[in-house]
PDB file of N, CA and C in Angstrom:
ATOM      1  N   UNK A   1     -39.149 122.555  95.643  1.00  0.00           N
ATOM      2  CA  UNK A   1     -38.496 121.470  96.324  1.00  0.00           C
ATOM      3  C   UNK A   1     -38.867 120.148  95.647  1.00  0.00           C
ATOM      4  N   UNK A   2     -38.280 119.179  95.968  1.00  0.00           N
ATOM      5  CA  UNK A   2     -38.465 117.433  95.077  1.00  0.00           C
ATOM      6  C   UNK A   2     -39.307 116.768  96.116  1.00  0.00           C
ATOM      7  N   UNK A   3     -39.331 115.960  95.336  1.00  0.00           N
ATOM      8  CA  UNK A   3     -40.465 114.840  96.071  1.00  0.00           C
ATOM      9  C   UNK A   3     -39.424 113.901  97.346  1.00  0.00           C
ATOM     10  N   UNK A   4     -40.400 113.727  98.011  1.00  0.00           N
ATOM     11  CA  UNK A   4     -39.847 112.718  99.158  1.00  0.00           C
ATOM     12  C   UNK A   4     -39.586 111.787  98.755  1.00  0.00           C
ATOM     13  N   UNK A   5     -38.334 111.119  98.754  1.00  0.00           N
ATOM     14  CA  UNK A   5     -38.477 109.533  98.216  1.00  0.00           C
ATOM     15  C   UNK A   5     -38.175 108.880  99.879  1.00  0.00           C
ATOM     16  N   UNK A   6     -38.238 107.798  99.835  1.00  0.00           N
ATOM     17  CA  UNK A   6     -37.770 106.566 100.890  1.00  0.00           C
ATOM     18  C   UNK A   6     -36.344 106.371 100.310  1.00  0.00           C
ATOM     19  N   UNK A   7     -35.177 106.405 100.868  1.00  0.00           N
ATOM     20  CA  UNK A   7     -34.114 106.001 100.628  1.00  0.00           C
ATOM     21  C   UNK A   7     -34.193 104.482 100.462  1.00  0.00           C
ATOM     22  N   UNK A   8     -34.162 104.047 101.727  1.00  0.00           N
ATOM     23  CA  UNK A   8     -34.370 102.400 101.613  1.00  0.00           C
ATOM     24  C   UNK A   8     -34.669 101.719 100.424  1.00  0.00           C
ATOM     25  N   UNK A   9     -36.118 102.144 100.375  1.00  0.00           N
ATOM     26  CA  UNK A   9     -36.618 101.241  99.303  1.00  0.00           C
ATOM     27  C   UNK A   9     -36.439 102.094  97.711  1.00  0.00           C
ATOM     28  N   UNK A  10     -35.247 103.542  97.595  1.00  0.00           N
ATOM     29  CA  UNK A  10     -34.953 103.442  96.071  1.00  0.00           C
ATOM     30  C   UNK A  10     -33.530 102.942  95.817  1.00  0.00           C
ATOM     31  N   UNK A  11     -32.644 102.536  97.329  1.00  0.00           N
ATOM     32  CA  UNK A  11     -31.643 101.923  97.285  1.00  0.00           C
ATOM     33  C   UNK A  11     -31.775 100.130  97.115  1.00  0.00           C
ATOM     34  N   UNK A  12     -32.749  99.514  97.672  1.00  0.00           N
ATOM     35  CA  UNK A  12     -33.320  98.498  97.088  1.00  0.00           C
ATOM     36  C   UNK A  12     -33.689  98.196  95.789  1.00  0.00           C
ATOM     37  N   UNK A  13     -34.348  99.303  95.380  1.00  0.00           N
ATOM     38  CA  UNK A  13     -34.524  99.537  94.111  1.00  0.00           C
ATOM     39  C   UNK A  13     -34.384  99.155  92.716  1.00  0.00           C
ATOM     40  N   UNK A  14     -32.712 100.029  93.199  1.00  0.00           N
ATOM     41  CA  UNK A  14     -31.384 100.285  92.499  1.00  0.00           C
ATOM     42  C   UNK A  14     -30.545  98.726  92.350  1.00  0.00           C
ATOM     43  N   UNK A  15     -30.558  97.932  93.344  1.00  0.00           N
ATOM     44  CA  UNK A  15     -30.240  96.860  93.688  1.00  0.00           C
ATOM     45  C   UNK A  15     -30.796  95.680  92.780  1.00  0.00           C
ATOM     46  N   UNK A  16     -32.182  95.764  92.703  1.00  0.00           N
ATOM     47  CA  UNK A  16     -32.670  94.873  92.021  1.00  0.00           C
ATOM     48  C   UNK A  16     -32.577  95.321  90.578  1.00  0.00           C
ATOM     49  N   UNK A  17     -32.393  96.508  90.249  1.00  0.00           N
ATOM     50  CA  UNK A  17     -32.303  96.673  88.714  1.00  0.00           C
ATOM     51  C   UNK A  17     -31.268  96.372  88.177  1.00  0.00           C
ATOM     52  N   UNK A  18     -30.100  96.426  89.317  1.00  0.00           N
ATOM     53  CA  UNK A  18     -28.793  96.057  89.028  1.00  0.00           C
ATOM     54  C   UNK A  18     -28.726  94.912  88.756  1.00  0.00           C
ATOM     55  N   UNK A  19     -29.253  93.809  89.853  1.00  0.00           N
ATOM     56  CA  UNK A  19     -29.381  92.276  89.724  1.00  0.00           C
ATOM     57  C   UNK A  19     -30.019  91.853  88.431  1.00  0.00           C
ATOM     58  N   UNK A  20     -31.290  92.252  87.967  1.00  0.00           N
ATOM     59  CA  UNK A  20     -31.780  92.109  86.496  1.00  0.00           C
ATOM     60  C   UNK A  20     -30.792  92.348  85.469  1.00  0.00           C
ATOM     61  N   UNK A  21     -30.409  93.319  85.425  1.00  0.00           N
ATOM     62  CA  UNK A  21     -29.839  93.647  84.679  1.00  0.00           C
ATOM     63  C   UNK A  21     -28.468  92.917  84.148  1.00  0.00           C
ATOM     64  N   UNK A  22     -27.713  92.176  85.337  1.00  0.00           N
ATOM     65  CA  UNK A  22     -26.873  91.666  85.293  1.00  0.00           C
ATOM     66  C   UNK A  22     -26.843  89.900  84.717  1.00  0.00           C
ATOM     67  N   UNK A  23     -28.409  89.583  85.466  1.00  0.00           N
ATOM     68  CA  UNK A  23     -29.114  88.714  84.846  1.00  0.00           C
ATOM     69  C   UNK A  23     -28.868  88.729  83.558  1.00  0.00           C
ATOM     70  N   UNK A  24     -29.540  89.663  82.706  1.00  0.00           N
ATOM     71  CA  UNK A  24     -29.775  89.692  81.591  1.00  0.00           C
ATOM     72  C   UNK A  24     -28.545  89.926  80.448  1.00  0.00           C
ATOM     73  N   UNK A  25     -27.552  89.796  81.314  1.00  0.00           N
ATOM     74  CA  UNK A  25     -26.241  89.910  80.315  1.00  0.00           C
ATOM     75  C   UNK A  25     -25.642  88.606  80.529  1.00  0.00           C
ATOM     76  N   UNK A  26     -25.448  87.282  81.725  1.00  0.00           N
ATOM     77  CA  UNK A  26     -25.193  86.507  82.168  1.00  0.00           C
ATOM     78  C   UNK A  26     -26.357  85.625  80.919  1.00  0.00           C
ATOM     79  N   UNK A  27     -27.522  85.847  80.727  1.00  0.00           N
ATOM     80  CA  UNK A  27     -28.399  84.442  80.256  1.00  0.00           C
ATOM     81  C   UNK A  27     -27.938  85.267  78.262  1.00  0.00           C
ATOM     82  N   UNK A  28     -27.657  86.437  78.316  1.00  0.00           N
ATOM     83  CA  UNK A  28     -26.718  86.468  76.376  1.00  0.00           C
ATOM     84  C   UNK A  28     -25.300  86.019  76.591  1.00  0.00           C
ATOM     85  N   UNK A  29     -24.790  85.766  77.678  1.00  0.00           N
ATOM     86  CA  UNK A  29     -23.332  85.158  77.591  1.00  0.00           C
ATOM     87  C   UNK A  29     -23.621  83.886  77.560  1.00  0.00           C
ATOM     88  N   UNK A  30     -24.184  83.309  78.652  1.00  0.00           N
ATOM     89  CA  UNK A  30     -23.977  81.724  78.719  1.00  0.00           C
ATOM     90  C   UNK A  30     -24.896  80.800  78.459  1.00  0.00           C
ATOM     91  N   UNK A  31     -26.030  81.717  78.209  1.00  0.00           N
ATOM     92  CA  UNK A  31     -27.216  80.967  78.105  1.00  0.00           C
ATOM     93  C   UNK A  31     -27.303  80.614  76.656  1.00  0.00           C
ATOM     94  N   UNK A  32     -27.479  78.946  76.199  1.00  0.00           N
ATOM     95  CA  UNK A  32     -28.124  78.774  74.819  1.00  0.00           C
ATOM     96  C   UNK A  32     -29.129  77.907  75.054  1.00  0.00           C
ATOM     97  N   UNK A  33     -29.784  77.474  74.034  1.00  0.00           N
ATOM     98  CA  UNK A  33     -30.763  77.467  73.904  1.00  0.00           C
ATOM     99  C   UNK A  33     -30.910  75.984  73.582  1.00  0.00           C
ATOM    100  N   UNK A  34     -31.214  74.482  74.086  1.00  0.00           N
ATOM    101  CA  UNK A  34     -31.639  73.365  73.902  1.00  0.00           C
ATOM    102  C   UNK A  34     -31.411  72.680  72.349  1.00  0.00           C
ATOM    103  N   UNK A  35     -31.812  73.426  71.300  1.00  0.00           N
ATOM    104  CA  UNK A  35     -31.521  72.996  70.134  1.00  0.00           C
ATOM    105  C   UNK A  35     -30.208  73.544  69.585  1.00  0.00           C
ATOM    106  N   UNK A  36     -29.206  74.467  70.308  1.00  0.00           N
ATOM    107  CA  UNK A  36     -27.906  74.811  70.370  1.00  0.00           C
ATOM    108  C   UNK A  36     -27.050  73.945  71.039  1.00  0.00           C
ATOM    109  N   UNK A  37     -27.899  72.834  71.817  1.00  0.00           N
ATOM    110  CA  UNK A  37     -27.069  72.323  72.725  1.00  0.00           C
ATOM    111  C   UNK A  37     -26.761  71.471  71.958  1.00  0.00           C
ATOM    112  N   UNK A  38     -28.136  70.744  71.586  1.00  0.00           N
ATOM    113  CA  UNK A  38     -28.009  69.435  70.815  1.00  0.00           C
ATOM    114  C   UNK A  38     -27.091  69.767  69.282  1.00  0.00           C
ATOM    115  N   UNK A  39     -27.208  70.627  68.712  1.00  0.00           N
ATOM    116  CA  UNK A  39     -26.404  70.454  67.558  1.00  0.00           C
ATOM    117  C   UNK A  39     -25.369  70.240  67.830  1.00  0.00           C
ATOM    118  N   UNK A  40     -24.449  71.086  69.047  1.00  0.00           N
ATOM    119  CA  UNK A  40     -22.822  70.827  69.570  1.00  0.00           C
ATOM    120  C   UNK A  40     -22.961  69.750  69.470  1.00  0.00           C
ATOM    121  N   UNK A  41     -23.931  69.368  70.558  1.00  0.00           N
ATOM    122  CA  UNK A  41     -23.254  67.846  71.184  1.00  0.00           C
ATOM    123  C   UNK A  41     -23.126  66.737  69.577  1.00  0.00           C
ATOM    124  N   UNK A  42     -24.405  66.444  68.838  1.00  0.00           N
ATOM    125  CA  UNK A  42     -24.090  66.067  67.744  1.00  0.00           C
ATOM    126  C   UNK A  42     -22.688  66.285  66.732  1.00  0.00           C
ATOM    127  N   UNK A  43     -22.139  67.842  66.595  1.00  0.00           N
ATOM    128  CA  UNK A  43     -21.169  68.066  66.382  1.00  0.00           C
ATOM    129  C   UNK A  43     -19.785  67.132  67.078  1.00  0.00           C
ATOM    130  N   UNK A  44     -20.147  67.348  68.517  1.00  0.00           N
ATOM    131  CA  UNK A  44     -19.018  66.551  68.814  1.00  0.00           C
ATOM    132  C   UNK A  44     -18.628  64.622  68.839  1.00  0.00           C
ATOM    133  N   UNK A  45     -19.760  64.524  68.515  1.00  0.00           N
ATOM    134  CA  UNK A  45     -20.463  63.330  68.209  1.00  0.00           C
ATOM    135  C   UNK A  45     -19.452  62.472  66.370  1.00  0.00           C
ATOM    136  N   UNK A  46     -19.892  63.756  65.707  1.00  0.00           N
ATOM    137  CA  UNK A  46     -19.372  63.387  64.213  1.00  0.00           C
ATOM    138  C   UNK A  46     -17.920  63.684  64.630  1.00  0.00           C
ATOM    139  N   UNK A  47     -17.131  64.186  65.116  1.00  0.00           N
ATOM    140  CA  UNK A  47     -15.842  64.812  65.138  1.00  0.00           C
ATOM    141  C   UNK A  47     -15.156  63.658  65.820  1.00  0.00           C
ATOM    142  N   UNK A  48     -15.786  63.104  66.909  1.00  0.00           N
ATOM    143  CA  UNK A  48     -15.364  62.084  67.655  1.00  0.00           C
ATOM    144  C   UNK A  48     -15.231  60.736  66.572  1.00  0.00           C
ATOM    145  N   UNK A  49     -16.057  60.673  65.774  1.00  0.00           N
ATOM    146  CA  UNK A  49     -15.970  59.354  64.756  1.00  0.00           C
ATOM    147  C   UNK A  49     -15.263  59.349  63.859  1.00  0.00           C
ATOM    148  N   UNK A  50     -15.143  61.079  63.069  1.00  0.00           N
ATOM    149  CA  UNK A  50     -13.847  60.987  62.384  1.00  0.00           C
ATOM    150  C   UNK A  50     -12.500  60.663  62.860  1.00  0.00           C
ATOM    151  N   UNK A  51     -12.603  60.992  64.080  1.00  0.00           N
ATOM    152  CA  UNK A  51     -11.360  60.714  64.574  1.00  0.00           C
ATOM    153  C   UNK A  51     -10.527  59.446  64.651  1.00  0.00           C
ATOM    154  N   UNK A  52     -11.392  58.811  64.907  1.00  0.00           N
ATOM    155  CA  UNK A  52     -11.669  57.620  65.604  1.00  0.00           C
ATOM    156  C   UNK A  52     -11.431  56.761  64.136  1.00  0.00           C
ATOM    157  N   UNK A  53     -12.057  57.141  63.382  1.00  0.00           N
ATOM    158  CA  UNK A  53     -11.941  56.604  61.472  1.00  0.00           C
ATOM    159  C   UNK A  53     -10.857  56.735  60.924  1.00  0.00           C
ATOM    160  N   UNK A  54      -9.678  57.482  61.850  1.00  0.00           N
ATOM    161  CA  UNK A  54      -8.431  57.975  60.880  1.00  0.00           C
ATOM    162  C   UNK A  54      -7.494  57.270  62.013  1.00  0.00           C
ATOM    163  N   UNK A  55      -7.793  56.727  63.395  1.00  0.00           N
ATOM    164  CA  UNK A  55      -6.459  56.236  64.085  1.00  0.00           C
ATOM    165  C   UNK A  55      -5.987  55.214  63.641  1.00  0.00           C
ATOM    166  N   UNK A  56      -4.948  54.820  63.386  1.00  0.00           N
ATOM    167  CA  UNK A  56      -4.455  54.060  62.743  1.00  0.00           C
ATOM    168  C   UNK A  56      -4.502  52.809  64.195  1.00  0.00           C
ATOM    169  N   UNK A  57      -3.969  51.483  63.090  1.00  0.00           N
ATOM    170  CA  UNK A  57      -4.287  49.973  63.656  1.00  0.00           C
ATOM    171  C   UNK A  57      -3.156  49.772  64.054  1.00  0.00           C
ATOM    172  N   UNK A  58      -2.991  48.843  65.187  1.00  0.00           N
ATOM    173  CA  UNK A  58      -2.227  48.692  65.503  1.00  0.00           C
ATOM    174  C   UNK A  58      -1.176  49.320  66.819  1.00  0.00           C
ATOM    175  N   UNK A  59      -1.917  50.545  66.630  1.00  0.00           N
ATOM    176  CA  UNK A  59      -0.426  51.165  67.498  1.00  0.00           C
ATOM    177  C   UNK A  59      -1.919  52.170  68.812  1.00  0.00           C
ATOM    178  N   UNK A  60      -1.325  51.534  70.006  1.00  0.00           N
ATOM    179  CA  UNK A  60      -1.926  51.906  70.954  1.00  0.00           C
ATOM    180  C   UNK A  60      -1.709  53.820  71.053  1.00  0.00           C
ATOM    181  N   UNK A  61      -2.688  53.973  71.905  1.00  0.00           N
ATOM    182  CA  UNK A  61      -2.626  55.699  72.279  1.00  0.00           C
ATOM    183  C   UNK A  61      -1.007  55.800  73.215  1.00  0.00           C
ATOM    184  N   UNK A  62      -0.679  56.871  72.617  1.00  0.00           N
ATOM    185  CA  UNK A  62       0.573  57.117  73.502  1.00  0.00           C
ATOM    186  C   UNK A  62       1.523  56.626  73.014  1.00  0.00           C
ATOM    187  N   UNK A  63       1.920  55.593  72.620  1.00  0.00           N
ATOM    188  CA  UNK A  63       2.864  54.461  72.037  1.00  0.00           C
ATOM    189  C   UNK A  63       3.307  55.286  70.523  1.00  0.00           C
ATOM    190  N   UNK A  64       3.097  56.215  69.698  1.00  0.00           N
ATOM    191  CA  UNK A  64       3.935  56.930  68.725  1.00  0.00           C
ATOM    192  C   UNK A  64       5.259  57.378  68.590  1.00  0.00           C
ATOM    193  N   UNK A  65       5.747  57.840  69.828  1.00  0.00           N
ATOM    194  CA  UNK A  65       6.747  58.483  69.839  1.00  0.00           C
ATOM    195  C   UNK A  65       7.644  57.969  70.362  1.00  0.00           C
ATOM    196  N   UNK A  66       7.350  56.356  71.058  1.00  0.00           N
ATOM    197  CA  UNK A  66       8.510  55.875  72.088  1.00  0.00           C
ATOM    198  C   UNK A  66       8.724  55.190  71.080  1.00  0.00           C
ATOM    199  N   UNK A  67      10.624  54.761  71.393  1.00  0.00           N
ATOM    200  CA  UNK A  67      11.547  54.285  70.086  1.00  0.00           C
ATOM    201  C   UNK A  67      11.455  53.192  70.570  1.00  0.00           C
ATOM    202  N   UNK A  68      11.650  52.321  69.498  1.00  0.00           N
ATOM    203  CA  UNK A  68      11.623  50.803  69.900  1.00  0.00           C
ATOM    204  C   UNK A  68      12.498  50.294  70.648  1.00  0.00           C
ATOM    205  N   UNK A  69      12.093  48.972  71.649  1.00  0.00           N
ATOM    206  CA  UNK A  69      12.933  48.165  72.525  1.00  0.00           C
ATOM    207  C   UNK A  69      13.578  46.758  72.117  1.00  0.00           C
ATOM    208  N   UNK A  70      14.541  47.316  72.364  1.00  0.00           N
ATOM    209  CA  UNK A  70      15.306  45.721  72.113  1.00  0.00           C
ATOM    210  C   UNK A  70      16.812  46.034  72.032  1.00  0.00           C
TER     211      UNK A  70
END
């Protein structure tokens, strides 16, 4: 015959290994890491200035495509 288990506490168990476990796929999906953060953000930092280096003078945001008045 098998050993006695406690239901309860190997259905608890089961529960928390599940929760870890799920943990531990949630912090390789979304989780990075402080010096991952900062490079993005730097990244978005340089991307934002190129941008910004190539808009042309003169002509407000939005204002490209509307035909002139008069």
């Amino acid at each position: 015959m098998g050993d006695v288990i406690n239901l309860r506490q190997a259905r608890k168990a089961r529960a928390r290994a599940d929760k870890q476990a799920e943990a531990a796929r949630n912090r390789a999906h979304f989780g990075r890491t402080k010096g991952q953060k900062a490079i993005e953000a730097a990244e978005r930092v340089r991307m934002e200035a190129v941008l910004e280096g190539a808009r042309r003078d003169g002509v407000a945001d939005g204002d490209e495509g509307d035909p002139p008045k008069g």
